[in-house]
Protein backbone atom coordinates (compact mmCIF):
# COMPACT_ATOMS: atom_id res chain seq x y z
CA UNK A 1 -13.20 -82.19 -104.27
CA UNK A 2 -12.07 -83.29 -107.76
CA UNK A 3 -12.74 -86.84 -106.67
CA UNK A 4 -16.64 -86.55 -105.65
CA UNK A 5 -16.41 -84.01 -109.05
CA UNK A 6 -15.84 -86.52 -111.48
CA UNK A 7 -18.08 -89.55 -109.77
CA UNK A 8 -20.93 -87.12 -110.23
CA UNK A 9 -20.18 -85.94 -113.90
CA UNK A 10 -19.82 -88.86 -115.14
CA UNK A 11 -21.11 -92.14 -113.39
CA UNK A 12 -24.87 -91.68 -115.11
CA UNK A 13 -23.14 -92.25 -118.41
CA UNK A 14 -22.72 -96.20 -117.37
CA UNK A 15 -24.51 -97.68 -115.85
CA UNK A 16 -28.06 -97.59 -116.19
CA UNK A 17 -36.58 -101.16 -112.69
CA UNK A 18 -42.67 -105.03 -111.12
CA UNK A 19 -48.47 -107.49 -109.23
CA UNK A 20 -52.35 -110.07 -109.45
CA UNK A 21 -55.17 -112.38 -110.78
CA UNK A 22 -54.41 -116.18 -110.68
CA UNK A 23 -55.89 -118.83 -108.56
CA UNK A 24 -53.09 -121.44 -107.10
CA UNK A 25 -53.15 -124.64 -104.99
CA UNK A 26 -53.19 -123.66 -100.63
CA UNK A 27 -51.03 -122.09 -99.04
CA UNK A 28 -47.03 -123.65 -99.34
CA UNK A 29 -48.45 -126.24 -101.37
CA UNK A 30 -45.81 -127.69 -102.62
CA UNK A 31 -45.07 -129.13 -106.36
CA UNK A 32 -43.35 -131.07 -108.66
CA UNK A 33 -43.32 -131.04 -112.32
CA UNK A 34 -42.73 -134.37 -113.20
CA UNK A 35 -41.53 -133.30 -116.71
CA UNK A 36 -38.87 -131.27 -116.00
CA UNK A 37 -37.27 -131.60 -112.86
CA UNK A 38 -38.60 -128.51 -111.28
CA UNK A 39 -40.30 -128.10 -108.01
CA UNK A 40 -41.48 -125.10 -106.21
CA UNK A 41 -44.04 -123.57 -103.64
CA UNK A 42 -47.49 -122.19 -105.14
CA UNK A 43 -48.29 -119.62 -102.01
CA UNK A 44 -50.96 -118.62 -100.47
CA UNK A 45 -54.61 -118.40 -103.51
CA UNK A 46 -54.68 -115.81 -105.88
CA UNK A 47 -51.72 -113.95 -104.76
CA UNK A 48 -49.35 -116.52 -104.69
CA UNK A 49 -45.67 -116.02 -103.70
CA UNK A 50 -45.81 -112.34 -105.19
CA UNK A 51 -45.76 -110.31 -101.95
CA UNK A 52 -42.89 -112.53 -100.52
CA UNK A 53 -40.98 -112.27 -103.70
CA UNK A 54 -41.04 -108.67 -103.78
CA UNK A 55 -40.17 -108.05 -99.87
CA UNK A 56 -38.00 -104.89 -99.40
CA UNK A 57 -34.32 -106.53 -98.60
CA UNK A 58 -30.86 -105.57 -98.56
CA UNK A 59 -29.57 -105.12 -102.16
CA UNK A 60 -26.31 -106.29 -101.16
CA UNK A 61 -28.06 -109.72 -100.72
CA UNK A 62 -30.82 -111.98 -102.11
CA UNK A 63 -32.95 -111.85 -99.41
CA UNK A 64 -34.55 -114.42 -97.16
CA UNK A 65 -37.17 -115.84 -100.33
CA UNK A 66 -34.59 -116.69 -102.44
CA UNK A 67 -32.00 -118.07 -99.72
CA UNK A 68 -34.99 -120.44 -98.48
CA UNK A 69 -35.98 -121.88 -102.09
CA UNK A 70 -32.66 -122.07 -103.71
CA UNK A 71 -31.84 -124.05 -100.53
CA UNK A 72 -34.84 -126.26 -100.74
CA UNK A 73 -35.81 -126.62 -104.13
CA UNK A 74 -32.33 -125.45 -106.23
CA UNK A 75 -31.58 -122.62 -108.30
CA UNK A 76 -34.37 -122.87 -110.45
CA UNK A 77 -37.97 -123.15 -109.08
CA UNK A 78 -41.63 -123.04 -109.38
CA UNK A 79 -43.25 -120.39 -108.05
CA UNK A 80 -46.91 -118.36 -108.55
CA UNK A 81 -45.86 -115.04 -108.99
CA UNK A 82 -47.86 -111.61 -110.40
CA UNK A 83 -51.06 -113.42 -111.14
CA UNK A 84 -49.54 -116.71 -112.72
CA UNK A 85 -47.37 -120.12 -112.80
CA UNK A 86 -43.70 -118.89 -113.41
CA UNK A 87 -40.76 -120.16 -112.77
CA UNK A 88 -37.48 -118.14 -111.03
CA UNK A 89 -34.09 -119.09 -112.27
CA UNK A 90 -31.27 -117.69 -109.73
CA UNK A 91 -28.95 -120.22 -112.28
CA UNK A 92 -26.22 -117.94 -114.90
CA UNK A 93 -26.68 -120.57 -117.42
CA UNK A 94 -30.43 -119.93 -117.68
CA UNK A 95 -30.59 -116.44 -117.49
CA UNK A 96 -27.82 -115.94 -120.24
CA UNK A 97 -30.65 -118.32 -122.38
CA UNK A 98 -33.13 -115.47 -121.19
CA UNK A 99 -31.87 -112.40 -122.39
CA UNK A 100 -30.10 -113.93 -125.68
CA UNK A 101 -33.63 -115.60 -126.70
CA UNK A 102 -35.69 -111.78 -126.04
CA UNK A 103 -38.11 -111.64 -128.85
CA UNK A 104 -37.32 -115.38 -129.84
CA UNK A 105 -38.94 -117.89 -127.20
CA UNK A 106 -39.41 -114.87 -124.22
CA UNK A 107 -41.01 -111.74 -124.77
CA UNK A 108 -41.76 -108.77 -122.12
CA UNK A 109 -44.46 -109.37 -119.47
CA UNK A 110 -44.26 -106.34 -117.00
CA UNK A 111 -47.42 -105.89 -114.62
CA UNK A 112 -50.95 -103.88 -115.85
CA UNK A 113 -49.58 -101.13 -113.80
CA UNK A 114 -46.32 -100.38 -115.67
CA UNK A 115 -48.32 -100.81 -119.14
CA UNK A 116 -50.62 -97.83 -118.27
CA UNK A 117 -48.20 -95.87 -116.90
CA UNK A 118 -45.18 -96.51 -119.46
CA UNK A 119 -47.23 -96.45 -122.40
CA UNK A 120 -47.25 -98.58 -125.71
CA UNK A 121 -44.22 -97.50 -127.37
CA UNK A 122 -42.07 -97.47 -124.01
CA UNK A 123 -38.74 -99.39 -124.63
CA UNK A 124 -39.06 -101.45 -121.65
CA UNK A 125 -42.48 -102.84 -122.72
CA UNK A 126 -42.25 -102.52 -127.00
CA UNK A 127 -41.32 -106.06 -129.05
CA UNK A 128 -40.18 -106.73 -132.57
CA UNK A 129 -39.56 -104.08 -134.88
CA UNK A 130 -40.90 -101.45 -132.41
CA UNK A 131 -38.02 -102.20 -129.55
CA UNK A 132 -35.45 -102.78 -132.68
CA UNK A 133 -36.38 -99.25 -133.66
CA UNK A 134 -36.38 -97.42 -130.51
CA UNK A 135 -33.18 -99.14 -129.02
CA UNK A 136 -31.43 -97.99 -131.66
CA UNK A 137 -32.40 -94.31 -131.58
CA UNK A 138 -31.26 -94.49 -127.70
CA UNK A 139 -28.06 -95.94 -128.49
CA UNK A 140 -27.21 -93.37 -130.64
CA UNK A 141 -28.20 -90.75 -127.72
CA UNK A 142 -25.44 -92.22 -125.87
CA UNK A 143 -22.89 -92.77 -128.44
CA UNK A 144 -23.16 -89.07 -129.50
CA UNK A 145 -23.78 -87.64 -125.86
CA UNK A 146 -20.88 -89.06 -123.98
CA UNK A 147 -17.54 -87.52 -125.22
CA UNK A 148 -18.97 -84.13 -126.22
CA UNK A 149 -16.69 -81.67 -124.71
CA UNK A 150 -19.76 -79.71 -124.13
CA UNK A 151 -21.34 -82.59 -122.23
CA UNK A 152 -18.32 -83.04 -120.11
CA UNK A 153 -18.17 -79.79 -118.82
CA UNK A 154 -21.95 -79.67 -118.27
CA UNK A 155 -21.44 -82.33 -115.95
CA UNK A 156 -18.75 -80.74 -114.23
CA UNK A 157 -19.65 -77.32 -113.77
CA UNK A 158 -23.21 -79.25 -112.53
CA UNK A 159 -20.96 -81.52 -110.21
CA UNK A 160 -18.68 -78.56 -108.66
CA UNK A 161 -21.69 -75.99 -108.33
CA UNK A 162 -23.64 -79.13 -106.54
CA UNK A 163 -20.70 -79.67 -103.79
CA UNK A 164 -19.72 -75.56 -103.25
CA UNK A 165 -23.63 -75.79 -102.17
CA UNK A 166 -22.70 -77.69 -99.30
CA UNK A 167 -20.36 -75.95 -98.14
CA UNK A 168 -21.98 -74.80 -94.52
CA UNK A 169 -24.04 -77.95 -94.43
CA UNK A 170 -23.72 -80.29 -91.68
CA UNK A 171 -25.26 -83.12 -93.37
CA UNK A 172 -27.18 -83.79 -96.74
CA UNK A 173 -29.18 -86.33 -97.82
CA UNK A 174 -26.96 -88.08 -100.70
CA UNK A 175 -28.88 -89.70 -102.68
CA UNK A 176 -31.79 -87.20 -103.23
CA UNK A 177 -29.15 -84.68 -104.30
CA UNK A 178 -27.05 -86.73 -106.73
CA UNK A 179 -30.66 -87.71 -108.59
CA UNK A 180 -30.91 -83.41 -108.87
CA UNK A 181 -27.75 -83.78 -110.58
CA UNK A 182 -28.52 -86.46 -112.85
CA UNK A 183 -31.56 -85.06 -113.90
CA UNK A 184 -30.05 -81.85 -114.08
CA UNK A 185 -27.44 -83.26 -116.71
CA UNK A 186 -30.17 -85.50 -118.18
CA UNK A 187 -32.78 -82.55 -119.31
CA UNK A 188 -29.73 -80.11 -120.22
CA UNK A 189 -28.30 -82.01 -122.90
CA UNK A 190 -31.53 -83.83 -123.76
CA UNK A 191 -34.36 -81.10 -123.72
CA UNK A 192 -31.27 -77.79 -123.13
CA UNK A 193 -32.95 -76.84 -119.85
CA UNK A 194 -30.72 -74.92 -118.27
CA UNK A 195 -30.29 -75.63 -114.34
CA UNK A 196 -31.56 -72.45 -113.54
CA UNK A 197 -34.81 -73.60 -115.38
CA UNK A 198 -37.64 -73.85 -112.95
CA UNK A 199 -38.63 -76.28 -115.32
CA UNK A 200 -35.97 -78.52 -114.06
CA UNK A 201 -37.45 -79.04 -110.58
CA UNK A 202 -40.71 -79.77 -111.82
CA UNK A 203 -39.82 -82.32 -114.23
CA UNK A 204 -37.92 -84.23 -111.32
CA UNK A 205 -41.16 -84.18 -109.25
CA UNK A 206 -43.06 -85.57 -112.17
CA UNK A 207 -40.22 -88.15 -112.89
CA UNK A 208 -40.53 -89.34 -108.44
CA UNK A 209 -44.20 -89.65 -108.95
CA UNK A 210 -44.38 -91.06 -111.82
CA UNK A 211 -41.09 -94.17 -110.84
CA UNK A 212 -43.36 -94.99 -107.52
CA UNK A 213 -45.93 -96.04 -109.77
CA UNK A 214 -44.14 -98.87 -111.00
CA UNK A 215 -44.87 -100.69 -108.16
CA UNK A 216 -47.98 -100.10 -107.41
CA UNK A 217 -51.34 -101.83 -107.48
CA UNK A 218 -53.33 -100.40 -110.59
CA UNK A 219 -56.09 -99.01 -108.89
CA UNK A 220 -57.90 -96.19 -110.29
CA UNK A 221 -58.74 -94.57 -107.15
CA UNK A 222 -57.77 -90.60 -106.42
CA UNK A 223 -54.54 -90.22 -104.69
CA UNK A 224 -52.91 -93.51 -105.14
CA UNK A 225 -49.93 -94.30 -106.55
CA UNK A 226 -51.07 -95.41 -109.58
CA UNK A 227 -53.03 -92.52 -110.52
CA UNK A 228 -50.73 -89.93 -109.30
CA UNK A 229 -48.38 -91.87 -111.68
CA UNK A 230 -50.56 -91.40 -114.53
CA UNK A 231 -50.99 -88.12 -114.39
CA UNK A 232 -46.99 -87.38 -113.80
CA UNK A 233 -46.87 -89.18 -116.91
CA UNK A 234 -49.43 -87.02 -119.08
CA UNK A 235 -47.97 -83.88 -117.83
CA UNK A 236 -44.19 -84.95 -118.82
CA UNK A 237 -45.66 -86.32 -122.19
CA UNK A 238 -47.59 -83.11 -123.15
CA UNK A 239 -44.29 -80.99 -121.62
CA UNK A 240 -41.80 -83.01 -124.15
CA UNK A 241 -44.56 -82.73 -126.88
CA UNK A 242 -45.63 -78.96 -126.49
CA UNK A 243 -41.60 -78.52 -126.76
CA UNK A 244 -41.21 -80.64 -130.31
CA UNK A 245 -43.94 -78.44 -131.46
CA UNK A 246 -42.36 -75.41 -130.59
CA UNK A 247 -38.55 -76.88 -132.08
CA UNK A 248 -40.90 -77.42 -135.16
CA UNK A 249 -41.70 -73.68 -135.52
CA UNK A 250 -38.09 -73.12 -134.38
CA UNK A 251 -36.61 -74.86 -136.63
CA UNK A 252 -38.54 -74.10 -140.12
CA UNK A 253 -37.13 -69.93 -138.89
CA UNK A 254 -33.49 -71.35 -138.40
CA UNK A 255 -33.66 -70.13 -134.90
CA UNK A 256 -31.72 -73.50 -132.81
CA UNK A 257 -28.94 -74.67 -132.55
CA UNK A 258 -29.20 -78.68 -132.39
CA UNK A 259 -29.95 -81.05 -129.31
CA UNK A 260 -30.94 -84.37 -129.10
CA UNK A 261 -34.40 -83.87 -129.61
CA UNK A 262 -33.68 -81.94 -132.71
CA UNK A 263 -31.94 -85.03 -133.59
CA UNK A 264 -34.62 -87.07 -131.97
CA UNK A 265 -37.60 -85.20 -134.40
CA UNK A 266 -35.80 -85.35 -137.52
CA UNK A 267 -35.88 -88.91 -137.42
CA UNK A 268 -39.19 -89.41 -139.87
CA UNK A 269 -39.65 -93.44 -139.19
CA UNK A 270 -41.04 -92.02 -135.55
CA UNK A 271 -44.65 -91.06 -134.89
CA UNK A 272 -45.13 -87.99 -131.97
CA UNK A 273 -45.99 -91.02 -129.35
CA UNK A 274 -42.44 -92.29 -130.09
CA UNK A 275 -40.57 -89.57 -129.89
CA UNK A 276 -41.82 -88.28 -126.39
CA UNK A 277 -41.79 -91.89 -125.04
CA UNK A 278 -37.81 -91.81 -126.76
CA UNK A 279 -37.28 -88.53 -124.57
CA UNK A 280 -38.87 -90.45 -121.75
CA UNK A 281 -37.31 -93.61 -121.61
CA UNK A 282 -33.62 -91.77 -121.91
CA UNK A 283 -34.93 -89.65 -118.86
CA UNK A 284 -35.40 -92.56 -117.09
CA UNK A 285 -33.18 -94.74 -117.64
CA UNK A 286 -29.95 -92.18 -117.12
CA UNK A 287 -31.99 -90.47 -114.35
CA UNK A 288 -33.14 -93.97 -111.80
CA UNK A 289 -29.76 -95.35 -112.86
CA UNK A 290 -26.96 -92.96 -112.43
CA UNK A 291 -28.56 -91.97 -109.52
CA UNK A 292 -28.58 -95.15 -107.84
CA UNK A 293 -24.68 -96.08 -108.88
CA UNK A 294 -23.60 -93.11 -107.35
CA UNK A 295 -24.92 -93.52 -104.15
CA UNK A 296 -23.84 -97.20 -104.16
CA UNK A 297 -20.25 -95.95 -105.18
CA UNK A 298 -20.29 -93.60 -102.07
CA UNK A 299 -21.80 -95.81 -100.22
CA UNK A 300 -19.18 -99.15 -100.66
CA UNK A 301 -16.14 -96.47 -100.91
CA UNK A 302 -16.82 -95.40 -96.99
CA UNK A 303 -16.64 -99.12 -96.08
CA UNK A 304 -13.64 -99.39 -98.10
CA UNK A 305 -11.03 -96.31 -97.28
CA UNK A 306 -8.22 -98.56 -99.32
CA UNK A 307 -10.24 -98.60 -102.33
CA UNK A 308 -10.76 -95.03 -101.62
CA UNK A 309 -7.16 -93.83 -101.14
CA UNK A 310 -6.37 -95.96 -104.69
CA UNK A 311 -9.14 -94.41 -106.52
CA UNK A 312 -8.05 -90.88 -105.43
CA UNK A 313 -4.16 -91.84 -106.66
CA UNK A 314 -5.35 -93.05 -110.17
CA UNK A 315 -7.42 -89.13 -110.46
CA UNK A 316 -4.52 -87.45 -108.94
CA UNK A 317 -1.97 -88.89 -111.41
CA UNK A 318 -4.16 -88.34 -114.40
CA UNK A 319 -4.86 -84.52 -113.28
CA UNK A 320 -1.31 -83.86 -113.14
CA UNK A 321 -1.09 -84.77 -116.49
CA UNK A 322 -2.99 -81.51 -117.23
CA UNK A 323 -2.66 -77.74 -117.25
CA UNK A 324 -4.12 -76.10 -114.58
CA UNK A 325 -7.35 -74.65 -116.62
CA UNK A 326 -7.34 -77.68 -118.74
CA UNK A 327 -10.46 -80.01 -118.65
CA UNK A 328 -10.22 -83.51 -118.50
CA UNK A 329 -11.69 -85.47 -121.64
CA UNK A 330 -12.91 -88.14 -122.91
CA UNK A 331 -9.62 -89.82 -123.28
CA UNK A 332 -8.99 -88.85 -119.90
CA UNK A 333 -11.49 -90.67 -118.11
CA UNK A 334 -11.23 -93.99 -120.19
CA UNK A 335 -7.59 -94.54 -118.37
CA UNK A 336 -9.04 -94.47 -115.12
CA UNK A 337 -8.83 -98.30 -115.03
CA UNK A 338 -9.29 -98.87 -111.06
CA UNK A 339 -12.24 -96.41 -111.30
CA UNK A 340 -13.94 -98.70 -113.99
CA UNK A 341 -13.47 -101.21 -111.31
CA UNK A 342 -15.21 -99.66 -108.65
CA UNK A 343 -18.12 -99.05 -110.56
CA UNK A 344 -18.62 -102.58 -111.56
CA UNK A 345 -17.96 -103.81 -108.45
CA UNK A 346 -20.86 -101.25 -107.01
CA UNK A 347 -23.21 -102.82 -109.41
CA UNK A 348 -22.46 -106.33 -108.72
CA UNK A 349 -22.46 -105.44 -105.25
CA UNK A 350 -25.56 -103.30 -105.32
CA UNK A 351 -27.63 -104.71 -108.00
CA UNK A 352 -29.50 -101.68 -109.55
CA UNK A 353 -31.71 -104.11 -111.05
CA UNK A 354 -33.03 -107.55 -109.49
CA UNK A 355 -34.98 -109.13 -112.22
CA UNK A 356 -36.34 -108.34 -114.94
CA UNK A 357 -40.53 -110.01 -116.19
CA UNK A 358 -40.62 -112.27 -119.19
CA UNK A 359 -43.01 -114.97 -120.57
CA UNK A 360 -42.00 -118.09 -122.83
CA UNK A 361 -43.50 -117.87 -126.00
CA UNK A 362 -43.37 -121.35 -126.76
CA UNK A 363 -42.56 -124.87 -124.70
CA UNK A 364 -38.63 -124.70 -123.76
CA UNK A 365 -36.60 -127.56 -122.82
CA UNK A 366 -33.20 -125.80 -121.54
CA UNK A 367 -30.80 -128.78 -119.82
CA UNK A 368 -33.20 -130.96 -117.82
CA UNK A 369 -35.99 -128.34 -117.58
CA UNK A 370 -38.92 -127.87 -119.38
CA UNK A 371 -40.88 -124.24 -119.59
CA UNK A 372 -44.15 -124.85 -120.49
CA UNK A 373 -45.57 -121.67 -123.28
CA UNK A 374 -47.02 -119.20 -121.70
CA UNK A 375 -45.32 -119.10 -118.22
CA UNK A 376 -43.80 -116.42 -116.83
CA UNK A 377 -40.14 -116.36 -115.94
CA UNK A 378 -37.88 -114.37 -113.61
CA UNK A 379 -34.13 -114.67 -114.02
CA UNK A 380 -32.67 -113.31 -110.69
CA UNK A 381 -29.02 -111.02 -111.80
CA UNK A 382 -28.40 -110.65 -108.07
CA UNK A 383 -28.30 -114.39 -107.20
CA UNK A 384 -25.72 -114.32 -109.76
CA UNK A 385 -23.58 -111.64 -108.82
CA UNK A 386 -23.42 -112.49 -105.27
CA UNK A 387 -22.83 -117.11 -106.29
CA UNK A 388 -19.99 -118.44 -104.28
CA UNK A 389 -19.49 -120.65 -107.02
CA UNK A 390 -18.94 -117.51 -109.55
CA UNK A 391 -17.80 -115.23 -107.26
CA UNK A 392 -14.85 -115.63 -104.31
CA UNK A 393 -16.43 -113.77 -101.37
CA UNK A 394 -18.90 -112.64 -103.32
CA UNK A 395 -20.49 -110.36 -100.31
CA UNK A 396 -17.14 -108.29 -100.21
CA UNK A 397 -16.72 -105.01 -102.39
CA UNK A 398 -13.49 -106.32 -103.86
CA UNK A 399 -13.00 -104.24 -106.87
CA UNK A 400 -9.90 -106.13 -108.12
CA UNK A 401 -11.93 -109.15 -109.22
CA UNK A 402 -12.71 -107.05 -111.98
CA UNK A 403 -10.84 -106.86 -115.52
CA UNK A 404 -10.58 -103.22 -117.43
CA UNK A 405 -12.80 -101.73 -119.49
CA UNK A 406 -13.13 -98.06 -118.54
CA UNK A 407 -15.08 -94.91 -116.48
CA UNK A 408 -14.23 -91.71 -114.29
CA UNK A 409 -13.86 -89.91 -110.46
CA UNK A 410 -11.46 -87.56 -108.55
CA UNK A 411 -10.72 -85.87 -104.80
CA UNK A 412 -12.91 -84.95 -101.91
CA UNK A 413 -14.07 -88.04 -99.72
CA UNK A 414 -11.84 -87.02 -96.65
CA UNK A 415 -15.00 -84.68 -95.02
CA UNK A 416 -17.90 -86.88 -95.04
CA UNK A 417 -19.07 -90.18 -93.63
CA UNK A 418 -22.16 -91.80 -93.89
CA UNK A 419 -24.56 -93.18 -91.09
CA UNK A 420 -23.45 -96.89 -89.46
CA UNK A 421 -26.77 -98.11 -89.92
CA UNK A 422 -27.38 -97.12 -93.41
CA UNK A 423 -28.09 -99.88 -96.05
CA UNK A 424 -29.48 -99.69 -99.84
CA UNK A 425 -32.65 -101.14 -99.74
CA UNK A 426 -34.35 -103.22 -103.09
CA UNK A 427 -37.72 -101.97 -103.13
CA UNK A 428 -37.74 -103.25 -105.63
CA UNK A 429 -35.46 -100.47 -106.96
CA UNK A 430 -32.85 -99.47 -105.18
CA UNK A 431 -33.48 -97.04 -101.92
CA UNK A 432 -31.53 -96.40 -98.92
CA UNK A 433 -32.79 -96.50 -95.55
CA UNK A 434 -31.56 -93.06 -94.78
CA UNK A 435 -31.34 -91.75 -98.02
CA UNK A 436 -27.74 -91.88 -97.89
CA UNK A 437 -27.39 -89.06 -95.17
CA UNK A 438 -23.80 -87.72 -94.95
CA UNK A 439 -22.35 -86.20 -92.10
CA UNK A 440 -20.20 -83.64 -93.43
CA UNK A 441 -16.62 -82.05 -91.44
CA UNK A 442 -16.90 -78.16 -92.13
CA UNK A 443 -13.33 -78.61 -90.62
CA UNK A 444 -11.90 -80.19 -93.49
């Protein structure tokens, strides 16, 4: 059990996600831009490629839109996507250009629907001094959260009480208990809600609805998506705020001991909005994240019982470096070099995240293309991590490709197996088609 322990304590820590209004050429018209080498498909009016692009597919691929246009029109392409001309780059060069040039010649450009529900100040959508200010107030969450002994053993007494409850279960659905853990270890150390909090549950129901949003149309209509989203939203944000207030009073009495959002609300260069969209965004991201890794850990590991068997070696040898009552720390868990592999291989393999929306702010000429201002632009990370040319066999979990940086696991993957057809799903975020349902031995 130490094994399945550790992946669950500490695999959140690393990690750690868009749709309509423009009116294109006929269906499969197809285009050239005589400036700059590109060429592309314009879909079907108004809606363009968008539905295609965002097809449900295998994670552990790129899916049949991608294979078709990279194959016909290159790595980079023209395309009509979310209500405008953009243009898809599945090409490393152009993506590292991407995300080194944020805030310089691209800027965010997420869908209407994640701008309502996210809110101004939210990392993912903020610019300039804003994003500056926030990232750096997150950063320092996980600087100072992730080798506290008392965070450590949070996560582990979470992880162990988590697998001694499935003890006389024949099977449990993975992957909507490891995001109970997350979130479990998320609001503890963030908010100190303990996990016998009923507050706990309802926060993860809040945080479900309000991630399914993301996706959805933004219509205003009772019951959908959107709205439901909305209104999770609200009720987190007045939850998080009703609780500063309350630290406030707390704190002028001398009454707490400090958390993160004590640290969080004596930072004076934030306004309320951006501290509870801080608290948020941290939720999120370790919550959606973590969650996801996990389950793709489990998931490769059962396709790869050699992997398995070396990963359980490295935990045993470090463990028997201990007492039997002593913890494992900080310094523990950054020697478990074949375990740092396996969870980069996961995410290479799984791809968490697909793409991510931005929008030239001025004309860009990058090799022989040309990006005309104002277009959107969608650099594809799984095309990358799964390029022959970048990768040898990159559709095998090989985690020896990998060099050493440094993560965490332990013992207990000899009583479960997981359903032959299951798959992780990008939809756009990562599901799995059976929720990661594992059959589990009571033998063993």
């Amino acid at each position: 059990m130490l094994f399945l322990s550790i992946i669950l304590s500490l695999g959140f820590v690393f990690l750690s996600i868009i749709l309509i209004h423009y009116v294109s050429v006929s269906k499969q018209n197809e285009t050239k831009d005589n400036n700059s080498s590109l060429s592309g498909s314009m879909g079907w009016p108004f809606i363009g490629e968008t539905i295609s692009f965002f097809k449900p597919h295998r994670s552990d691929s790129i899916g049949t839109f991608l294979q078709q246009r990279v194959s016909r029109y290159g790595k980079v392409f023209m395309s009509n996507l979310c209500g405008g001309k953009a243009i898809v780059s599945c090409d490393q060069e152009l993506n590292m250009f991407i995300l080194q040039n944020e805030g310089k010649l691209f800027t965010s450009d997420y869908p209407k629907a994640m701008h309502d529900i996210l809110g101004e100040y939210s990392l993912l959508l903020a610019t300039g001094e804003i994003h500056r200010k926030l990232k750096n107030v997150i950063i320092s969450f996980i600087n100072l959260t992730k080798s506290k002994p008392e965070f450590l053993l949070c996560a582990e007494n979470l992880s162990i009480s988590m697998l001694e409850s499935w003890k006389n279960c024949r099977e449990i659905e993975f992957h909507k208990e490891v995001k109970m853990f997350t979130m479990s270890v998320m609001v503890n150390q963030l908010l100190s809600i303990k996990p016998e909090d009923p507050a706990r549950r309802y926060v993860l129901q809040d945080f479900l609805t309000y991630m399914k949003g993301f996706v959805s149309l933004p219509v205003p209509l009772p019951g959908t998506a959107y709205t439901n989203a909305i209104k999770a939203r609200k009720r987190l944000s007045t939850r998080v705020m009703d609780m500063i207030k309350q630290r406030e009073q707390e704190m002028k009495k001398g009454l707490r001991e400090e958390d993160f959002l004590d640290v969080i609300m004596s930072n004076e260069d934030l306004n309320y909005e951006e501290k509870v969209s801080i608290v948020l965004d941290i939720l999120l991201g370790g919550f959606e994240t973590s969650a996801t890794l996990l389950s793709l850990v489990v998931y490769f590991l059962a396709k790869s019982p050699n992997d398995l068997q070396k990963l359980k070696e490295e935990h045993e040898s470090i463990r028997a470096k201990k007492g039997d009552e002593e913890l494992l720390n900080w310094e523990d868990y950054q020697k478990m070099e074949f375990t740092q592999r396996v969870m980069s291989e996961a995410l290479r393999c799984g791809n968490i995240v697909k793409t991510v929306h931005r929008k030239t702010t001025h004309d860009i000429k990058f090799k022989e293309y040309v990006i005309p201002k104002g277009w959107k632009v969608f650099p594809i990370f799984t095309a990358v991590h799964l390029d022959p040319s970048l990768h040898e066999n990159p559709y095998e979990f090989n985690p020896m490709r990998w060099t050493v940086s440094t993560i965490f696991i332990t013992d207990a993957f000899k009583w479960w197996k997981i359903k032959s057809d299951e798959m992780p799903i990008a939809h756009p975020y990562v599901e799995f088609k059976r929720g990661m349902l594992l059959e589990i031995d009571p033998t063993t």
